[in-house]
C-alpha atoms as a PDB file:
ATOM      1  CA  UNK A   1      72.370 -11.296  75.604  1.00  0.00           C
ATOM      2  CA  UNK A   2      70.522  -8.008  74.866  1.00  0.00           C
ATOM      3  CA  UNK A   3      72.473  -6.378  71.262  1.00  0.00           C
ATOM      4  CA  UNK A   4      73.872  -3.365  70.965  1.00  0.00           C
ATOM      5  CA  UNK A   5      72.498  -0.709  68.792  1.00  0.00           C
ATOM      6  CA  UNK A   6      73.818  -0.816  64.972  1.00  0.00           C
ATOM      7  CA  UNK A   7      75.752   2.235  64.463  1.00  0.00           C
ATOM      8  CA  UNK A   8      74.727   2.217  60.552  1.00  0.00           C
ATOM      9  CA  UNK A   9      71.868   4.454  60.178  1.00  0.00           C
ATOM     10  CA  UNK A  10      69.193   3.232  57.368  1.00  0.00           C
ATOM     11  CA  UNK A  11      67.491   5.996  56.116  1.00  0.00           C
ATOM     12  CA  UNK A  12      64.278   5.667  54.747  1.00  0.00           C
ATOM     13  CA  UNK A  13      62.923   6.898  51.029  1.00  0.00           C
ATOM     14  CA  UNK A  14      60.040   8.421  52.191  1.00  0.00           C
ATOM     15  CA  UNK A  15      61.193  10.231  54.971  1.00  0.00           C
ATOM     16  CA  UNK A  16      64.036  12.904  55.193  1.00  0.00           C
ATOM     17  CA  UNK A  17      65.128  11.723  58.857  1.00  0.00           C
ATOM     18  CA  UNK A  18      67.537   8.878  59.185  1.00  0.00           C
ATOM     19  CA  UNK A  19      66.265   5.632  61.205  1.00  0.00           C
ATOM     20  CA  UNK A  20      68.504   3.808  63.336  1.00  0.00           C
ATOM     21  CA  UNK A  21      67.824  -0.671  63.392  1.00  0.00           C
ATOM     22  CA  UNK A  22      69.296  -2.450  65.458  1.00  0.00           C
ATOM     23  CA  UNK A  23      70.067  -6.162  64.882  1.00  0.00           C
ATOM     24  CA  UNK A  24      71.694  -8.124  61.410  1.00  0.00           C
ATOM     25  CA  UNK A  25      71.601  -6.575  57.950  1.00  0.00           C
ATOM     26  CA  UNK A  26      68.383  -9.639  57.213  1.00  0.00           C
ATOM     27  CA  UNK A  27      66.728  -8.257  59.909  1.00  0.00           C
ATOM     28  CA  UNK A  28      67.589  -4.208  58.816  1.00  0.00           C
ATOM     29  CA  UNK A  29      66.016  -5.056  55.305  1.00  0.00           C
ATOM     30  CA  UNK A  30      63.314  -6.559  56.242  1.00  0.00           C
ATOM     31  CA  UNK A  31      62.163  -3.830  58.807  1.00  0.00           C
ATOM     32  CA  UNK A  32      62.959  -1.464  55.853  1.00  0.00           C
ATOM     33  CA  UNK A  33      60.366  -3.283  53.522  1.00  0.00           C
ATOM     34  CA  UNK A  34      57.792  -2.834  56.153  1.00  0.00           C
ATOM     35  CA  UNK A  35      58.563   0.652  56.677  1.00  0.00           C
ATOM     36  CA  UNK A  36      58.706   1.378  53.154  1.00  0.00           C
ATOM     37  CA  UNK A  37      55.208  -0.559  53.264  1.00  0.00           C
ATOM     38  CA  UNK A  38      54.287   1.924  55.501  1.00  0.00           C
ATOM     39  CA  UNK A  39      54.368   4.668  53.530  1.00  0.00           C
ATOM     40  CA  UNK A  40      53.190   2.999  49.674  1.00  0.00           C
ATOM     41  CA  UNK A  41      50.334   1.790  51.530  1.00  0.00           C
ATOM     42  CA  UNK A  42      51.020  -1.583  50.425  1.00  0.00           C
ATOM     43  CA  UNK A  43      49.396  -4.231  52.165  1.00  0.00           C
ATOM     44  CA  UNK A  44      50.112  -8.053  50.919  1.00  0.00           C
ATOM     45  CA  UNK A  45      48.612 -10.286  53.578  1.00  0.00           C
ATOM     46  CA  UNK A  46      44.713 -10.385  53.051  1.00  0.00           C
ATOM     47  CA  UNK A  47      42.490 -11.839  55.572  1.00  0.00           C
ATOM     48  CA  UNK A  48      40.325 -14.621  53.492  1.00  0.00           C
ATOM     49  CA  UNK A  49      37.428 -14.240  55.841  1.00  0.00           C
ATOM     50  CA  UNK A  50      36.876 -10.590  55.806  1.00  0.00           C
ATOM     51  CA  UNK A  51      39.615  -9.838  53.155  1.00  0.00           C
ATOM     52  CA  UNK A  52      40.842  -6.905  55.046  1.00  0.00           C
ATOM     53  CA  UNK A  53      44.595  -6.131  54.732  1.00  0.00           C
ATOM     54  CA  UNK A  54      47.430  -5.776  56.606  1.00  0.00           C
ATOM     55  CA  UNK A  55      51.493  -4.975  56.189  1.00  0.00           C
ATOM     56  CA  UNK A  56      53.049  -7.309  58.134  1.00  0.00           C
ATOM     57  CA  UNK A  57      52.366 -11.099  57.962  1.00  0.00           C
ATOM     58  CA  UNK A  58      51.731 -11.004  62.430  1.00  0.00           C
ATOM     59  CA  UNK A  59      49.085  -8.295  61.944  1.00  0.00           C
ATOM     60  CA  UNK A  60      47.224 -11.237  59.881  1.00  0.00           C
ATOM     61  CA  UNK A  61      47.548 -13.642  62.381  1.00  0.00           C
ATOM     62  CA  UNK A  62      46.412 -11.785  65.284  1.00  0.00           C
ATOM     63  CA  UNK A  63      43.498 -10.207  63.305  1.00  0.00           C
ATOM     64  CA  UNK A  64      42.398 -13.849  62.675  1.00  0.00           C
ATOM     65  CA  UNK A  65      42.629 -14.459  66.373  1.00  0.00           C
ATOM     66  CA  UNK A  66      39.439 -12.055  66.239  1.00  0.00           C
ATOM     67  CA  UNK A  67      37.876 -14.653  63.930  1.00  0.00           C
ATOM     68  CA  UNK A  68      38.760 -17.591  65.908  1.00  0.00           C
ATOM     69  CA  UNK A  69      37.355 -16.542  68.931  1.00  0.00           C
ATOM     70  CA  UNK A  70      40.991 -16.985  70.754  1.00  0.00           C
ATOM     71  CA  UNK A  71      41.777 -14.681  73.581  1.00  0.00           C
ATOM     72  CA  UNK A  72      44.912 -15.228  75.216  1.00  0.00           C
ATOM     73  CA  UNK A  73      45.707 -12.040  77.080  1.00  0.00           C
ATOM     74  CA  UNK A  74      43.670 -11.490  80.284  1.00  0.00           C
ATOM     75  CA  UNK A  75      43.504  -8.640  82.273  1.00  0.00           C
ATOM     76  CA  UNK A  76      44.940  -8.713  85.922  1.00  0.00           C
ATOM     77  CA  UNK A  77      42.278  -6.162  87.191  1.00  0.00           C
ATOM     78  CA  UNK A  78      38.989  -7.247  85.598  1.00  0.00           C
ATOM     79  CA  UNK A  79      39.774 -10.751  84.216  1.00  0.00           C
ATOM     80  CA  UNK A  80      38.718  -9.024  80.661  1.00  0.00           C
ATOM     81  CA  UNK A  81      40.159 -11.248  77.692  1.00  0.00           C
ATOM     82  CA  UNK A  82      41.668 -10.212  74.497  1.00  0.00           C
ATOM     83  CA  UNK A  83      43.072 -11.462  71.110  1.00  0.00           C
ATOM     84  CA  UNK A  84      45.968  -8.988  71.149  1.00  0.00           C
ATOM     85  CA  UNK A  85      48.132  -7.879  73.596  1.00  0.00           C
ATOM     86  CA  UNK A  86      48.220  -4.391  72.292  1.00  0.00           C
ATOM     87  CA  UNK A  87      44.387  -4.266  72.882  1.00  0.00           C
ATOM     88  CA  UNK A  88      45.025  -5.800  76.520  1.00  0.00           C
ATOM     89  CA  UNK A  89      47.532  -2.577  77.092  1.00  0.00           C
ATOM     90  CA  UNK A  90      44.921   0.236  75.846  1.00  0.00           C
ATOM     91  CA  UNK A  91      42.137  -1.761  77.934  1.00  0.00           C
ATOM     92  CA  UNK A  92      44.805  -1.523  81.344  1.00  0.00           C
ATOM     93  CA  UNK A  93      44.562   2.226  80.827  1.00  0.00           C
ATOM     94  CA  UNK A  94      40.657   2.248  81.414  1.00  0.00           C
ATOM     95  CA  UNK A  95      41.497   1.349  84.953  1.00  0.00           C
ATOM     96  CA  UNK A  96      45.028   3.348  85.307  1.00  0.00           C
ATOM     97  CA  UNK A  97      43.259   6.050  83.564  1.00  0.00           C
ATOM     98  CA  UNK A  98      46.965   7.121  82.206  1.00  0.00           C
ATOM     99  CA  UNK A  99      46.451   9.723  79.567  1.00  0.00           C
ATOM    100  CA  UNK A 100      49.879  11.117  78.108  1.00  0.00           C
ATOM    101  CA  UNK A 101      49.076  12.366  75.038  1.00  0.00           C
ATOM    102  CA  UNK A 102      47.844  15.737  74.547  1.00  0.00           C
ATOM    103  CA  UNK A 103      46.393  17.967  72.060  1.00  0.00           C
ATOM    104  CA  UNK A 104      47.578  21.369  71.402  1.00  0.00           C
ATOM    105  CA  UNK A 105      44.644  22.970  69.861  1.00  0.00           C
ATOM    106  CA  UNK A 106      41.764  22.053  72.871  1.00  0.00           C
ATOM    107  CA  UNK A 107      43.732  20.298  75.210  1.00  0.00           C
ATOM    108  CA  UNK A 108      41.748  17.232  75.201  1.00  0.00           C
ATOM    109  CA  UNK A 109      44.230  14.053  77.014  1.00  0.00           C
ATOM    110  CA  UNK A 110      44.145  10.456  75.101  1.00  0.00           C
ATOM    111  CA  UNK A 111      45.817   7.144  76.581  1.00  0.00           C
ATOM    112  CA  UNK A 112      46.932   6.468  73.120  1.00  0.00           C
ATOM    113  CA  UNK A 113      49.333   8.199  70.696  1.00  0.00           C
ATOM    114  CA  UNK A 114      47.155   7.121  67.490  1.00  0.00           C
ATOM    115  CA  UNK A 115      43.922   8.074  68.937  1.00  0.00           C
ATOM    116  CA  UNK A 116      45.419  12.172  69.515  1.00  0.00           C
ATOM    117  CA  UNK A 117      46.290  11.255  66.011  1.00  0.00           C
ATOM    118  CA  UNK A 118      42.532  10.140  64.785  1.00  0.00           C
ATOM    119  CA  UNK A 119      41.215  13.273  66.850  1.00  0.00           C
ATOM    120  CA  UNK A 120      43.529  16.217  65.072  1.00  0.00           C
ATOM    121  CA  UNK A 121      41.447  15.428  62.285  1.00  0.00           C
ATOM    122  CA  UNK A 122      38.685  16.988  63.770  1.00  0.00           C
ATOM    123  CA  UNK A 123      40.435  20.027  63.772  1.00  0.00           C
ATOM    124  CA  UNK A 124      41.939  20.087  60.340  1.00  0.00           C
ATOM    125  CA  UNK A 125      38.991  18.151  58.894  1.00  0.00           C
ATOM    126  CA  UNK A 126      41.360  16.188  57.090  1.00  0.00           C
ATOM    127  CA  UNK A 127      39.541  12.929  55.649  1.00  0.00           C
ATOM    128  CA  UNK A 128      42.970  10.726  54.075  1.00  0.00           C
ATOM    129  CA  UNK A 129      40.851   7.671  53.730  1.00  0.00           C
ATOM    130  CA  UNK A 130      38.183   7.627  50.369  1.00  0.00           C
ATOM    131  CA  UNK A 131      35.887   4.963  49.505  1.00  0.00           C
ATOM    132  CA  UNK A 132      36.682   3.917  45.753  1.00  0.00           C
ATOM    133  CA  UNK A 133      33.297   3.226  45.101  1.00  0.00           C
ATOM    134  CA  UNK A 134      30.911   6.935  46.306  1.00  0.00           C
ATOM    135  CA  UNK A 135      34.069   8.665  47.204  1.00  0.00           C
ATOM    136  CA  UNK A 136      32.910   9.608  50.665  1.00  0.00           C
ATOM    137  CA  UNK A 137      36.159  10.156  52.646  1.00  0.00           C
ATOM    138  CA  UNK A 138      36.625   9.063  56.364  1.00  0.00           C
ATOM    139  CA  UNK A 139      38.987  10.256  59.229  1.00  0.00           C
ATOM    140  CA  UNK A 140      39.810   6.579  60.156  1.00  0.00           C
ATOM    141  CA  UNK A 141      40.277   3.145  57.972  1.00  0.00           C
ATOM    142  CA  UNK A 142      38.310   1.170  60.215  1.00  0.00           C
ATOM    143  CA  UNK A 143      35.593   3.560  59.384  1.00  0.00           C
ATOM    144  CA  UNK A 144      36.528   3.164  55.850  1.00  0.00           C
ATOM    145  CA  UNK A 145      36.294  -0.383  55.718  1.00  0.00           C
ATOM    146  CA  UNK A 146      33.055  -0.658  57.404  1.00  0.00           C
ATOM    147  CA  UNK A 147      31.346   1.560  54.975  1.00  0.00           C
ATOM    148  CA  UNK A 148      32.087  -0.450  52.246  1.00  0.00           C
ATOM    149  CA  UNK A 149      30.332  -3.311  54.071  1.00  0.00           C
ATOM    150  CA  UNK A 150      27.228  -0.968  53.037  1.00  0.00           C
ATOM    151  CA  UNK A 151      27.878  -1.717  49.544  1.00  0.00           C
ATOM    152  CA  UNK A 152      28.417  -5.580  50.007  1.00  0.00           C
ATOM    153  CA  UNK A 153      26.127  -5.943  52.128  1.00  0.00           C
ATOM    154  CA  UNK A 154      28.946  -7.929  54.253  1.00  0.00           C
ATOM    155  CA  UNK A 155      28.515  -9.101  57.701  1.00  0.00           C
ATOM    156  CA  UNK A 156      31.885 -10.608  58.560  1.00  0.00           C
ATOM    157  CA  UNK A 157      31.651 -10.338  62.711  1.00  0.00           C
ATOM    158  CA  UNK A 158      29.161 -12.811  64.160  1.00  0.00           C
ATOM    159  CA  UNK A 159      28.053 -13.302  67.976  1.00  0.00           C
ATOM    160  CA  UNK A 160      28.176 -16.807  69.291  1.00  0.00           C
ATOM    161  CA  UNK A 161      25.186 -16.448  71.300  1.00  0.00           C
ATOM    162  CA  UNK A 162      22.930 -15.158  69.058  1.00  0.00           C
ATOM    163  CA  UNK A 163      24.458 -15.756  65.574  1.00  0.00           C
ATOM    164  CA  UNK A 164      23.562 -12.143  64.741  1.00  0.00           C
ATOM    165  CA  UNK A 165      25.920 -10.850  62.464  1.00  0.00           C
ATOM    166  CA  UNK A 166      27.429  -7.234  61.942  1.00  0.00           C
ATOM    167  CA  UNK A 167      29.707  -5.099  59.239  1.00  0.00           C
ATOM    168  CA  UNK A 168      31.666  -3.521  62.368  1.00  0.00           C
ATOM    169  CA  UNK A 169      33.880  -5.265  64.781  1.00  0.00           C
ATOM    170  CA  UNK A 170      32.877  -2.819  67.235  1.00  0.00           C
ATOM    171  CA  UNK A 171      29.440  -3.049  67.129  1.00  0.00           C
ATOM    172  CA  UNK A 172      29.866  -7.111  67.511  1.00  0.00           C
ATOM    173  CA  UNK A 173      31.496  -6.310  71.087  1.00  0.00           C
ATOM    174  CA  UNK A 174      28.926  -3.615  72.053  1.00  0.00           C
ATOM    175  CA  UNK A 175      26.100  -6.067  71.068  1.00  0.00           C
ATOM    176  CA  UNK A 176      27.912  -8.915  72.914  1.00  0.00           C
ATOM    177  CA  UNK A 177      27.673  -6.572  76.135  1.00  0.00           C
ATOM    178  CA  UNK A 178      23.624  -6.968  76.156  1.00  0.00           C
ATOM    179  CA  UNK A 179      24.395 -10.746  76.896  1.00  0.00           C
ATOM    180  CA  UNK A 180      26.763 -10.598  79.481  1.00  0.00           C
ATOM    181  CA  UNK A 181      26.676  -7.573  81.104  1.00  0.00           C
ATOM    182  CA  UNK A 182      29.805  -6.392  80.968  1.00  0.00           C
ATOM    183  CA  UNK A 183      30.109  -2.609  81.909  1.00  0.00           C
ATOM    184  CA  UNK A 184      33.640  -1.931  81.986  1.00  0.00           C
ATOM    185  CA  UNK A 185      33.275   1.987  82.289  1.00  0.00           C
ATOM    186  CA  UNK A 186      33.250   3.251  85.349  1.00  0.00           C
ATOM    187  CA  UNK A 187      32.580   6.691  86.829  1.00  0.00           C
ATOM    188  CA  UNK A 188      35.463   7.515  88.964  1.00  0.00           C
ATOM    189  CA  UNK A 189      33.269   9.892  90.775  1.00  0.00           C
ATOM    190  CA  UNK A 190      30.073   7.982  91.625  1.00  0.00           C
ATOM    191  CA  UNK A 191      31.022   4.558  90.747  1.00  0.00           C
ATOM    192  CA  UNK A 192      28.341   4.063  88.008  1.00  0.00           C
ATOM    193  CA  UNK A 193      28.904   1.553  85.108  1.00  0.00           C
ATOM    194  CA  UNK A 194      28.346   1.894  81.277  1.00  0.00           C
ATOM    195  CA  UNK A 195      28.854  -0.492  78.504  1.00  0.00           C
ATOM    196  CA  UNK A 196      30.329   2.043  76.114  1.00  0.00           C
ATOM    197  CA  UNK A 197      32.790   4.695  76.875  1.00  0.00           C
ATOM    198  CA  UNK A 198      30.814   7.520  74.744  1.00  0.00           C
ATOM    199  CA  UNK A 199      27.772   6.904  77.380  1.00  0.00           C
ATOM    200  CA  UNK A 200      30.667   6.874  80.023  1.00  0.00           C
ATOM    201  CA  UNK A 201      31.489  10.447  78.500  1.00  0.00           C
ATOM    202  CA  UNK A 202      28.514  11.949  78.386  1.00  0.00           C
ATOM    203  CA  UNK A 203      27.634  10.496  82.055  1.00  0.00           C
ATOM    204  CA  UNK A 204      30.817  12.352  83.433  1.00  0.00           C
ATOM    205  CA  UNK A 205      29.571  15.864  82.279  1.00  0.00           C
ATOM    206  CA  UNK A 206      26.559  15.909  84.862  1.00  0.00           C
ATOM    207  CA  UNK A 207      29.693  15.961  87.230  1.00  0.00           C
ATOM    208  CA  UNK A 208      31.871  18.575  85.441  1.00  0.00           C
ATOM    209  CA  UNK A 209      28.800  20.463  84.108  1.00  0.00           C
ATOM    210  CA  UNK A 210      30.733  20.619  80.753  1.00  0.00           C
ATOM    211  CA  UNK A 211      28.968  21.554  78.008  1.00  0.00           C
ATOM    212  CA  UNK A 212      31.102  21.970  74.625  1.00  0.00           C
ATOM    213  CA  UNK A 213      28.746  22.095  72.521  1.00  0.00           C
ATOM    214  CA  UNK A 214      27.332  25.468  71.502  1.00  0.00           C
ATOM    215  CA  UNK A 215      24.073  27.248  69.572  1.00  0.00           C
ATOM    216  CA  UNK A 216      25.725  29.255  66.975  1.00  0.00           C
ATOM    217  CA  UNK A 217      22.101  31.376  67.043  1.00  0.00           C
ATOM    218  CA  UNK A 218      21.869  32.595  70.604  1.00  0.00           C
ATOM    219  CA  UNK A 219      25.062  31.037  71.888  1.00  0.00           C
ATOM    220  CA  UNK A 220      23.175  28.387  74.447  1.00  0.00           C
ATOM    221  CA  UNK A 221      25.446  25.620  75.573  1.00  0.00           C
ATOM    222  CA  UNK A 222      24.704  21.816  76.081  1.00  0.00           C
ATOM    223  CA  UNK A 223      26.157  18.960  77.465  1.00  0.00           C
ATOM    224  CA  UNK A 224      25.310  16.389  74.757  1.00  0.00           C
ATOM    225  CA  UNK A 225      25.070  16.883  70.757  1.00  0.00           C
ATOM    226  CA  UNK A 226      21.539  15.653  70.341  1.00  0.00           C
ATOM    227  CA  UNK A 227      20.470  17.937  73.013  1.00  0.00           C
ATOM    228  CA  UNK A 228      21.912  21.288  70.841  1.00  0.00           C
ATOM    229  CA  UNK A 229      19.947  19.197  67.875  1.00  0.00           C
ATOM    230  CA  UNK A 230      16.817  19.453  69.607  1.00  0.00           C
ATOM    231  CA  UNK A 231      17.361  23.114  70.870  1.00  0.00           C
ATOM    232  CA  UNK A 232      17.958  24.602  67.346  1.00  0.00           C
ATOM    233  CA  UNK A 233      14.291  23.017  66.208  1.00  0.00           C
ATOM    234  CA  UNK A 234      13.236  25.858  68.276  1.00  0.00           C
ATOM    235  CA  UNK A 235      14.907  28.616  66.208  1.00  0.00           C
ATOM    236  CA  UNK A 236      13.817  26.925  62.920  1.00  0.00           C
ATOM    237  CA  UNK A 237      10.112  27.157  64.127  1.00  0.00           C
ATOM    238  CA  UNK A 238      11.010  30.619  64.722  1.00  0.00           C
ATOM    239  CA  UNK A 239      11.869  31.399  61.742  1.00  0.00           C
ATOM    240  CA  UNK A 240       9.077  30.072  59.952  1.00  0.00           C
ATOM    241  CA  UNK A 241       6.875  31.618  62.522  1.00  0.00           C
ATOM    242  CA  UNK A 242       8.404  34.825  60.880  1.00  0.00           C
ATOM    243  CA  UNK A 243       8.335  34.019  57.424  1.00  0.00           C
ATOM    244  CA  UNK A 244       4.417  32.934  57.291  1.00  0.00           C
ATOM    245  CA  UNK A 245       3.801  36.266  59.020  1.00  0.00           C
ATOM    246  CA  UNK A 246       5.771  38.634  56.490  1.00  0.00           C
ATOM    247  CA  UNK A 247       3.749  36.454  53.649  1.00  0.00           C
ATOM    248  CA  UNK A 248       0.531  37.238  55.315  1.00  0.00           C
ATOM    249  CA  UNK A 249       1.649  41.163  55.867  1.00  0.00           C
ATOM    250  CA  UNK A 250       2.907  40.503  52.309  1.00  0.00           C
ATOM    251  CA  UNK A 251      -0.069  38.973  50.982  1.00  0.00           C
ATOM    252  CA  UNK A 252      -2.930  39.731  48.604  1.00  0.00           C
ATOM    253  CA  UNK A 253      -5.917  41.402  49.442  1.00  0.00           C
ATOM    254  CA  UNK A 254      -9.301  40.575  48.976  1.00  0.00           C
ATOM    255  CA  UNK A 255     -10.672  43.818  46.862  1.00  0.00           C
ATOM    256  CA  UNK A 256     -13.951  42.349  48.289  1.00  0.00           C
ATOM    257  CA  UNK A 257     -13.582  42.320  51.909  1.00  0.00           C
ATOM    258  CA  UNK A 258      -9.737  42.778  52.748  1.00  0.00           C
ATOM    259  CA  UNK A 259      -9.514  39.458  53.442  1.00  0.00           C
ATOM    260  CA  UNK A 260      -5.367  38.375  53.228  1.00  0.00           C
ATOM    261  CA  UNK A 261      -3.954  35.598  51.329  1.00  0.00           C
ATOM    262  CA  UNK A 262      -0.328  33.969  51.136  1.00  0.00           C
ATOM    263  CA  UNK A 263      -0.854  33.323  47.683  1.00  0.00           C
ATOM    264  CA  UNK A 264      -2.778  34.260  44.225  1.00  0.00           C
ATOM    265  CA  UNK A 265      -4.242  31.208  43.495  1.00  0.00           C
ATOM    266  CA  UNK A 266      -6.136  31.009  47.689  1.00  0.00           C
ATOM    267  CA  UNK A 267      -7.128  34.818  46.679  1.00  0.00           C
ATOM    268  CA  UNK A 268      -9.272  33.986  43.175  1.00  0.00           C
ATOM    269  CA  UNK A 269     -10.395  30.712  44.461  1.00  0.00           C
ATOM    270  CA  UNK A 270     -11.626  32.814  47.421  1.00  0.00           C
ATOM    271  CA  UNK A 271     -13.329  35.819  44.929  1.00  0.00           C
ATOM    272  CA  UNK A 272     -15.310  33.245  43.522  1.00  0.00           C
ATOM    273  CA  UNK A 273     -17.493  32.839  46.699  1.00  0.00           C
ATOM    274  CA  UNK A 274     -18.180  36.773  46.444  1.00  0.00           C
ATOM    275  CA  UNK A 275     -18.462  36.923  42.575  1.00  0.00           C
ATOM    276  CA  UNK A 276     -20.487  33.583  42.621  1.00  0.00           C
ATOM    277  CA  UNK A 277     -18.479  31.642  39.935  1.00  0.00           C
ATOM    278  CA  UNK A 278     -16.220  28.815  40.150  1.00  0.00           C
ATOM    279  CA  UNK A 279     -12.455  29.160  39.747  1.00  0.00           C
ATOM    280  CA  UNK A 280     -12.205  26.934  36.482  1.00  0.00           C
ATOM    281  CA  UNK A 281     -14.628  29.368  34.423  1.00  0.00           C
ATOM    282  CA  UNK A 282     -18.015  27.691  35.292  1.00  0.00           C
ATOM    283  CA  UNK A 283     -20.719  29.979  37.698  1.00  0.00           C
ATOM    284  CA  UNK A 284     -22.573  28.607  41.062  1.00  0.00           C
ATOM    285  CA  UNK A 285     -26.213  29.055  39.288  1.00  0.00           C
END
């Protein structure tokens, strides 16, 4: 029999709103201590394979699932398996392409309420999460946590094809991709394939000819990041282009034959062949 909301209203130290729990006063506390958790950034239950951390006891268990190689939650569409079925529910939205979650400063749509969170930092620059060890700060934990594999040296994720081994979870399932195959992104508009959804991203804008990012010297746009890389090697030349020629019009004058130099030290070296001595006070004869 489903139970009826608890009229008591817990309210939380951290917060100033009042949070509503529904079920018995064991079940109130305990939620409490994990919400409370939340907010200390307290985490008790330590993986002993990777020793990353989590709140709740289940977020251990189904991180070890990653580990273990278990994936119980298959996909109805694809036959795709998973270790959690949280991760089965973001991958469903690849094919239902449901994207509720909006942000208010470009307008760019996410399928997942943490991800708009993870991509306001963009905007604010904010950078909560800081390395202990160089103090380089990082919009996500994840992120944090697999720089400070570059410090151990750590390898925790291994394929079981190849036994190659890698400091980020993610980069263990792209890398497991070249083996099977797999291309789970899919180009609603031609029906092309990509392993990643970043390549699935940039693929797309030959189709919208979108092109966010923009020269801040002559205001070009481009489709892709590395492309605007490339283009502004073109002003830099430019520029130096410019500044040898101001150090030539700039430069020293042979008294000799008007010859220019950039610099002091080419101009005496360069006297010498008209005055017939060397530059380090010995003569030709």
């Amino acid at each position: 029999m489903e139970r009826e909301l608890c009229e008591d209203s817990v309210k939380c130290k951290m917060l100033t709103e009042s949070v509503d729990f529904n079920g018995e006063k064991k079940e109130r506390n305990h939620t409490i201590v994990i919400f409370v958790k939340s907010h200390t950034g307290e985490r008790p239950y330590q993986c002993d394979i990777c020793e990353k951390s989590f709140v709740r006891k289940d977020g251990l268990s189904m991180h070890k699932q990653l580990h273990a190689g278990e994936r119980p939650y298959h996909c109805n569409i694809c036959g795709k398996s998973f270790s959690r079925s949280d991760h089965l529910t973001k991958h469903t939205r690849i094919h239902t392409e449901e994207k509720s979650y909006h942000c208010d400063v470009c307008g760019k749509s996410f399928a997942e309420g943490s991800t708009l969170t993870k991509h306001k930092r963009i905007h604010t620059g904010e950078k909560p999460y800081q390395c202990d060890i160089c103090d380089k700060s990082f919009f996500q934990n994840s992120h944090l946590t697999a720089h400070k594999h570059i410090h151990t040296g750590e390898k925790p994720y291994h394929c079981d094809i190849c036994a190659k081994s890698f400091s980020q979870s993610d980069n263990l399932t792209k890398h497991t991709r070249l083996h099977t195959g797999e291309r789970p992104y899919q180009c609603r508009i031609c029906d092309q394939s990509f392993s990643e959804r970043s390549t699935l991203t940039k693929h797309t804008r030959i189709h919208t000819g979108e092109k966010p990012f923009h020269c801040d010297v002559c205001g070009k746009s481009f489709s892709r990041s590395d492309h605007l890389s490339k283009h502004k090697h073109i002003h830099t030349k430019e520029k130096s282009i410019l500044t040898n020629h101001k150090c030539i019009r700039r430069g020293e004058k042979s008294i000799h034959c008007g010859k220019s130099f950039l610099d002091g030290n080419t101009l005496t070296k360069h006297i010498c062949i008209h005055t017939g001595e060397k530059p380090y006070g010995k003569s030709f004869n």
